[in-house]
N, C-alpha and C. Protein backbone atom coordinates (compact mmCIF):
# COMPACT_ATOMS: atom_id res chain seq x y z
N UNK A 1 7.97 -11.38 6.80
CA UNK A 1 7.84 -10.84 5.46
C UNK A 1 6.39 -10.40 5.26
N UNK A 2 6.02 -9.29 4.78
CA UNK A 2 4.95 -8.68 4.61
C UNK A 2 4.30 -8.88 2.80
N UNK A 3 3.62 -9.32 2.85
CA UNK A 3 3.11 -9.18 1.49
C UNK A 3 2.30 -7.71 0.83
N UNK A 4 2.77 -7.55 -0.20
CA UNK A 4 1.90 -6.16 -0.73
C UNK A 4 1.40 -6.32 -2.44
N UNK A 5 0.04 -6.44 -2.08
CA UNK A 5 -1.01 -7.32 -3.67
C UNK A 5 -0.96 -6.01 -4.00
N UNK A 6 -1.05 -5.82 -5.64
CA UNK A 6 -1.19 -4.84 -6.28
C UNK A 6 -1.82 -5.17 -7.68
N UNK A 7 -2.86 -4.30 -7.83
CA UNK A 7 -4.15 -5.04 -8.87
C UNK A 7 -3.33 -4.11 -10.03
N UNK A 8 -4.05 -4.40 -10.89
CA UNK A 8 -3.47 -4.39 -12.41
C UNK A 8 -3.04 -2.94 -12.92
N UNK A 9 -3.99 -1.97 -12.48
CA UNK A 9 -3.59 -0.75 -12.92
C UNK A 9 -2.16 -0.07 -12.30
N UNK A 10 -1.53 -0.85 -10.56
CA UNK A 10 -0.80 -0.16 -10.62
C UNK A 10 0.58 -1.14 -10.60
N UNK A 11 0.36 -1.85 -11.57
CA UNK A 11 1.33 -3.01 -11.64
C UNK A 11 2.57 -2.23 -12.45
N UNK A 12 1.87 -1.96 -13.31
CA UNK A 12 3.04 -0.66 -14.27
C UNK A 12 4.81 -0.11 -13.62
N UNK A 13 3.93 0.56 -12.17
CA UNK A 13 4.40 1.24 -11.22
C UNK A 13 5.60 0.62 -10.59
N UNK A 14 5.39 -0.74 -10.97
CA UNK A 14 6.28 -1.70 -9.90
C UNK A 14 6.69 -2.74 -10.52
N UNK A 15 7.06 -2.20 -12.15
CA UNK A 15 8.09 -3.17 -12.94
C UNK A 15 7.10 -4.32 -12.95
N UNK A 16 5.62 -4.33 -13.34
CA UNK A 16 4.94 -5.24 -13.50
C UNK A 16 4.30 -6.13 -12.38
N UNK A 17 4.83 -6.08 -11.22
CA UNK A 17 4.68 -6.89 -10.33
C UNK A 17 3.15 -6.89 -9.80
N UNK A 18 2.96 -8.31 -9.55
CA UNK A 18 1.74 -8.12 -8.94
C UNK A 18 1.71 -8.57 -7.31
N UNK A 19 2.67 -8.78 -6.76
CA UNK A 19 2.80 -8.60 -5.30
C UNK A 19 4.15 -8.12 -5.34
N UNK A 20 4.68 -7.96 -4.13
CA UNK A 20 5.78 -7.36 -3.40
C UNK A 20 5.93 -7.50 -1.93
N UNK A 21 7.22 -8.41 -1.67
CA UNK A 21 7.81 -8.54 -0.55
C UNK A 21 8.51 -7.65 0.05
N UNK A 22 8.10 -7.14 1.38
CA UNK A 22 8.94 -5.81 2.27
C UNK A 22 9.04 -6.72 3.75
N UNK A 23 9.86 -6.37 3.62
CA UNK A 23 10.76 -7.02 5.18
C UNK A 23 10.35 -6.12 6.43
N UNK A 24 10.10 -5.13 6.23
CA UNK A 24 9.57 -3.82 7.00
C UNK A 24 8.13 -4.62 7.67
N UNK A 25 7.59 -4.51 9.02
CA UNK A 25 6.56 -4.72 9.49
C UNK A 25 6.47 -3.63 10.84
N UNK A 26 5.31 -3.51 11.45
CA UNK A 26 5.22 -2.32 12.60
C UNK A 26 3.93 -1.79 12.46
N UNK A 27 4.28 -0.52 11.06
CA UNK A 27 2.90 0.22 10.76
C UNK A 27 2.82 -0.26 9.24
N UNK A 28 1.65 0.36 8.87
CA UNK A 28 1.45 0.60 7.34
C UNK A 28 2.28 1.87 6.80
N UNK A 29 2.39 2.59 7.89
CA UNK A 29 3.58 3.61 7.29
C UNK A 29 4.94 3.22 6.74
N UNK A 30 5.41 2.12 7.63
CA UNK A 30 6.80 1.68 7.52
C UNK A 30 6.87 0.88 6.75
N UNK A 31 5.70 0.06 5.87
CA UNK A 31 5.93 -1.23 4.92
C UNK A 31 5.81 0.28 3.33
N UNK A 32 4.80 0.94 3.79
CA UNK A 32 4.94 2.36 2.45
C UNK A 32 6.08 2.89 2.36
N UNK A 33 6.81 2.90 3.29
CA UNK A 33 7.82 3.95 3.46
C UNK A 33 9.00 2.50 2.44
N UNK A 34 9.35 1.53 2.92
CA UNK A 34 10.11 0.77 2.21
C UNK A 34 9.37 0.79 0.93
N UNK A 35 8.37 0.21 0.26
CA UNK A 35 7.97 -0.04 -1.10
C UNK A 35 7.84 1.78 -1.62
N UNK A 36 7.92 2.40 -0.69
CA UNK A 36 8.66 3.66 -1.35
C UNK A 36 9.93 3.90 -1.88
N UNK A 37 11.27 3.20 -1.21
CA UNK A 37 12.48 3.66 -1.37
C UNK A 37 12.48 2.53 -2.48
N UNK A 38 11.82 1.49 -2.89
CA UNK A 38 11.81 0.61 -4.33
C UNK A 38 11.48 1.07 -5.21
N UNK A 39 9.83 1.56 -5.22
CA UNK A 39 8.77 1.84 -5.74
C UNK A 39 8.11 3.28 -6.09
N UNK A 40 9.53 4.33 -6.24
CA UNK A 40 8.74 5.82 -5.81
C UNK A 40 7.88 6.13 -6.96
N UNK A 41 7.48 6.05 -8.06
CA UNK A 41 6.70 6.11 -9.17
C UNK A 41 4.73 5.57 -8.33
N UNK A 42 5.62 4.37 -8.03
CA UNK A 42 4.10 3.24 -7.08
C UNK A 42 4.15 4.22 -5.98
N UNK A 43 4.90 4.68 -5.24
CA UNK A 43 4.88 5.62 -3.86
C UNK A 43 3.74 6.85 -4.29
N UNK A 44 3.86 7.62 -5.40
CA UNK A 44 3.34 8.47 -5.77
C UNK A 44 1.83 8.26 -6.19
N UNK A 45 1.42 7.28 -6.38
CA UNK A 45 0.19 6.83 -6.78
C UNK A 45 -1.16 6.33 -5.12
N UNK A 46 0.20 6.36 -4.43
CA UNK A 46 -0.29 5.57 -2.98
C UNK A 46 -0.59 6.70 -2.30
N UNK A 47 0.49 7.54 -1.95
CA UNK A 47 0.28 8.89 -1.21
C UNK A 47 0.60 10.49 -2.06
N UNK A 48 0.03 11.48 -1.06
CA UNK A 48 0.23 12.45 -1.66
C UNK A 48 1.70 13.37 -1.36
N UNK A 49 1.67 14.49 -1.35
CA UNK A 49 3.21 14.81 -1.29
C UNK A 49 3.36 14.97 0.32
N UNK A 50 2.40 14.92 1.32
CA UNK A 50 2.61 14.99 2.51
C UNK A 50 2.78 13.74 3.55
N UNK A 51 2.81 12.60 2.45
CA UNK A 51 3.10 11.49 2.96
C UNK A 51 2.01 10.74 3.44
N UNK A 52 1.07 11.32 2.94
CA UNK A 52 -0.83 10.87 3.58
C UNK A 52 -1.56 10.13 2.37
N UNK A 53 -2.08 9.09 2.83
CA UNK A 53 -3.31 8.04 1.60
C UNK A 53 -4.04 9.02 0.59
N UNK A 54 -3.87 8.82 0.14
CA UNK A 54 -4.82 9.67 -1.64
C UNK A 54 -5.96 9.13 -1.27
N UNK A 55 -7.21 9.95 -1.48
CA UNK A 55 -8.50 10.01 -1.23
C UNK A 55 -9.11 8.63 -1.66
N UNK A 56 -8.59 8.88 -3.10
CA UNK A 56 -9.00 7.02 -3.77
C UNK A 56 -8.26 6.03 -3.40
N UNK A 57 -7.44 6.12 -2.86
CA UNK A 57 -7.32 4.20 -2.77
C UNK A 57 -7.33 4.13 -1.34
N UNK A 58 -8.11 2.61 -1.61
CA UNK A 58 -8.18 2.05 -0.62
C UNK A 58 -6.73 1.17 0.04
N UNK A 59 -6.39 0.77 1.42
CA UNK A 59 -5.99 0.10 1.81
C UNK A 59 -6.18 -0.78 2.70
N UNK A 60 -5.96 -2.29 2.85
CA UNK A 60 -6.10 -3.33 3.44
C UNK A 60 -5.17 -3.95 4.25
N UNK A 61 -5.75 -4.53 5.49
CA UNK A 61 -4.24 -4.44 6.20
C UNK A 61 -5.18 -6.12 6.27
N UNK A 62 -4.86 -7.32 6.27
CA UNK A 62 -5.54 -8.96 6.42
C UNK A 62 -6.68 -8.39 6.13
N UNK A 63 -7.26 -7.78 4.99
CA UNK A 63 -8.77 -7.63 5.10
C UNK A 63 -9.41 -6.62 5.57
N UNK A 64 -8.63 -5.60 6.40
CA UNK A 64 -9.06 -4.64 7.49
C UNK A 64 -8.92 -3.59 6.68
N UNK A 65 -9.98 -2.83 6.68
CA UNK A 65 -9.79 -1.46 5.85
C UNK A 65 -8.88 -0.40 6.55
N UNK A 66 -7.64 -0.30 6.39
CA UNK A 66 -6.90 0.71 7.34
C UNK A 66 -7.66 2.29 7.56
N UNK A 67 -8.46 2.96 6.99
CA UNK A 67 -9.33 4.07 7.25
C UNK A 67 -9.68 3.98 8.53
N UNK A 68 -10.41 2.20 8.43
CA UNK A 68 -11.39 2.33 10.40
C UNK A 68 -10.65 2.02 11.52
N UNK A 69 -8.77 1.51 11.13
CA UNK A 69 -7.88 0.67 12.22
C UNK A 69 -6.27 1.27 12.48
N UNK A 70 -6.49 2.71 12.07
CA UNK A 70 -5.52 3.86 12.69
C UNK A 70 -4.87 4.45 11.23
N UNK A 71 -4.95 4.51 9.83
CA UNK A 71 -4.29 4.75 8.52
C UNK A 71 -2.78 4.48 9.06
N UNK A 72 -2.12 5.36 8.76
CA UNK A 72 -1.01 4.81 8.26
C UNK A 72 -0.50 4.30 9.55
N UNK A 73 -0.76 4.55 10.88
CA UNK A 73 -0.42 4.09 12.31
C UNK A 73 -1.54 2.82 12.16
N UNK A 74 -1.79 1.77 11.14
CA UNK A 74 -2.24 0.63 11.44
C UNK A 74 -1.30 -0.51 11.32
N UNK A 75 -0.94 -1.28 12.99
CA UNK A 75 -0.31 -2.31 13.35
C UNK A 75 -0.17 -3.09 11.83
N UNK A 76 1.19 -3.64 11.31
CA UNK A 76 1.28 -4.97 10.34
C UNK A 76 2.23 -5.93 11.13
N UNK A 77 1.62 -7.28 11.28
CA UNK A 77 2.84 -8.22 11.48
C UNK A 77 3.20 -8.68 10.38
N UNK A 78 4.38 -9.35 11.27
CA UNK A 78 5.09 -10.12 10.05
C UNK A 78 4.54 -10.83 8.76
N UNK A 79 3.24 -11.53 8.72
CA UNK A 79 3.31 -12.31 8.04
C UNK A 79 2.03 -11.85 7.38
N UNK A 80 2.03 -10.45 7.38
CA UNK A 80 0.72 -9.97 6.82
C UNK A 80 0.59 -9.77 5.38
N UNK A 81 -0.31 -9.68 5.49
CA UNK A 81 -0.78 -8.72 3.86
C UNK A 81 -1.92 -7.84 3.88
N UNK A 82 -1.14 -7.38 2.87
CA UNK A 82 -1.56 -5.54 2.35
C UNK A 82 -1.53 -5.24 1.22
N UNK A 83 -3.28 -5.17 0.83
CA UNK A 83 -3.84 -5.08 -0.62
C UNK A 83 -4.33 -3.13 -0.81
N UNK A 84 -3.64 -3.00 -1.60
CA UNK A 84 -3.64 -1.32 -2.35
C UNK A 84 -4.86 -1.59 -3.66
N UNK A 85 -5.87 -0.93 -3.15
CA UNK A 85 -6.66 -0.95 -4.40
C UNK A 85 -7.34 0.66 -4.63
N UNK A 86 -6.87 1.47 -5.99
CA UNK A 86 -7.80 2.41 -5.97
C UNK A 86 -9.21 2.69 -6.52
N UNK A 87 -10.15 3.77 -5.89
CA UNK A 87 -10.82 3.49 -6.37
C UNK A 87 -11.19 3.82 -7.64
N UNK A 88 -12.45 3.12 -8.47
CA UNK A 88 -12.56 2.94 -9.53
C UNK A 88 -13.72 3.90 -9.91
N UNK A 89 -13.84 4.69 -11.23
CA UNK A 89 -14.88 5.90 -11.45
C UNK A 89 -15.25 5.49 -12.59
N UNK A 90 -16.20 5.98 -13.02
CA UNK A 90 -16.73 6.39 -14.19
C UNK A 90 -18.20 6.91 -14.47
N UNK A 91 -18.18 7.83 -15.59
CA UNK A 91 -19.08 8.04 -15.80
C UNK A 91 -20.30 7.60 -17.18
């Protein structure tokens, strides 16, 4: 079981939730791709329409920034977790 933390702004997205269990493990593509077929509102906030990470958010695969450890081809085992955080602006 894969864990997926989700901080406050996009809790909305996902019927409030602040984590989410996906049975899906492999890539980070394939745990998105399930909390997609739940979550497509949260799907839309994660990626863009080509199925690729939105500039702002970050993703975490145990801590590992998936940017430096292959994006969406980054290894998840089973018992991982995967924190979605975007980033934050202002002026």
């Amino acid at each position: 079981m894969v864990t997926v933390l989700l901080p406050g702004p996009l809790r909305g997205e996902a019927g409030g939730a602040s984590r989410l269990n996906v049975t899906a493990a492999g890539t980070l593509r394939a745990v998105l791709d399930e909390v997609a077929a739940e979550h497509p509102r949260l799907a839309r906030r994660i990626r863009d329409e080509r199925g690729e990470l939105r500039r702002y958010v970050n993703v975490y695969v145990d801590g590992e920034d998936c940017r430096h450890s292959g994006g969406l081809a980054t290894p998840v085992g089973d018992d991982a977790e995967v924190q979605v955080l975007p980033s934050v602006a202002g002026g």
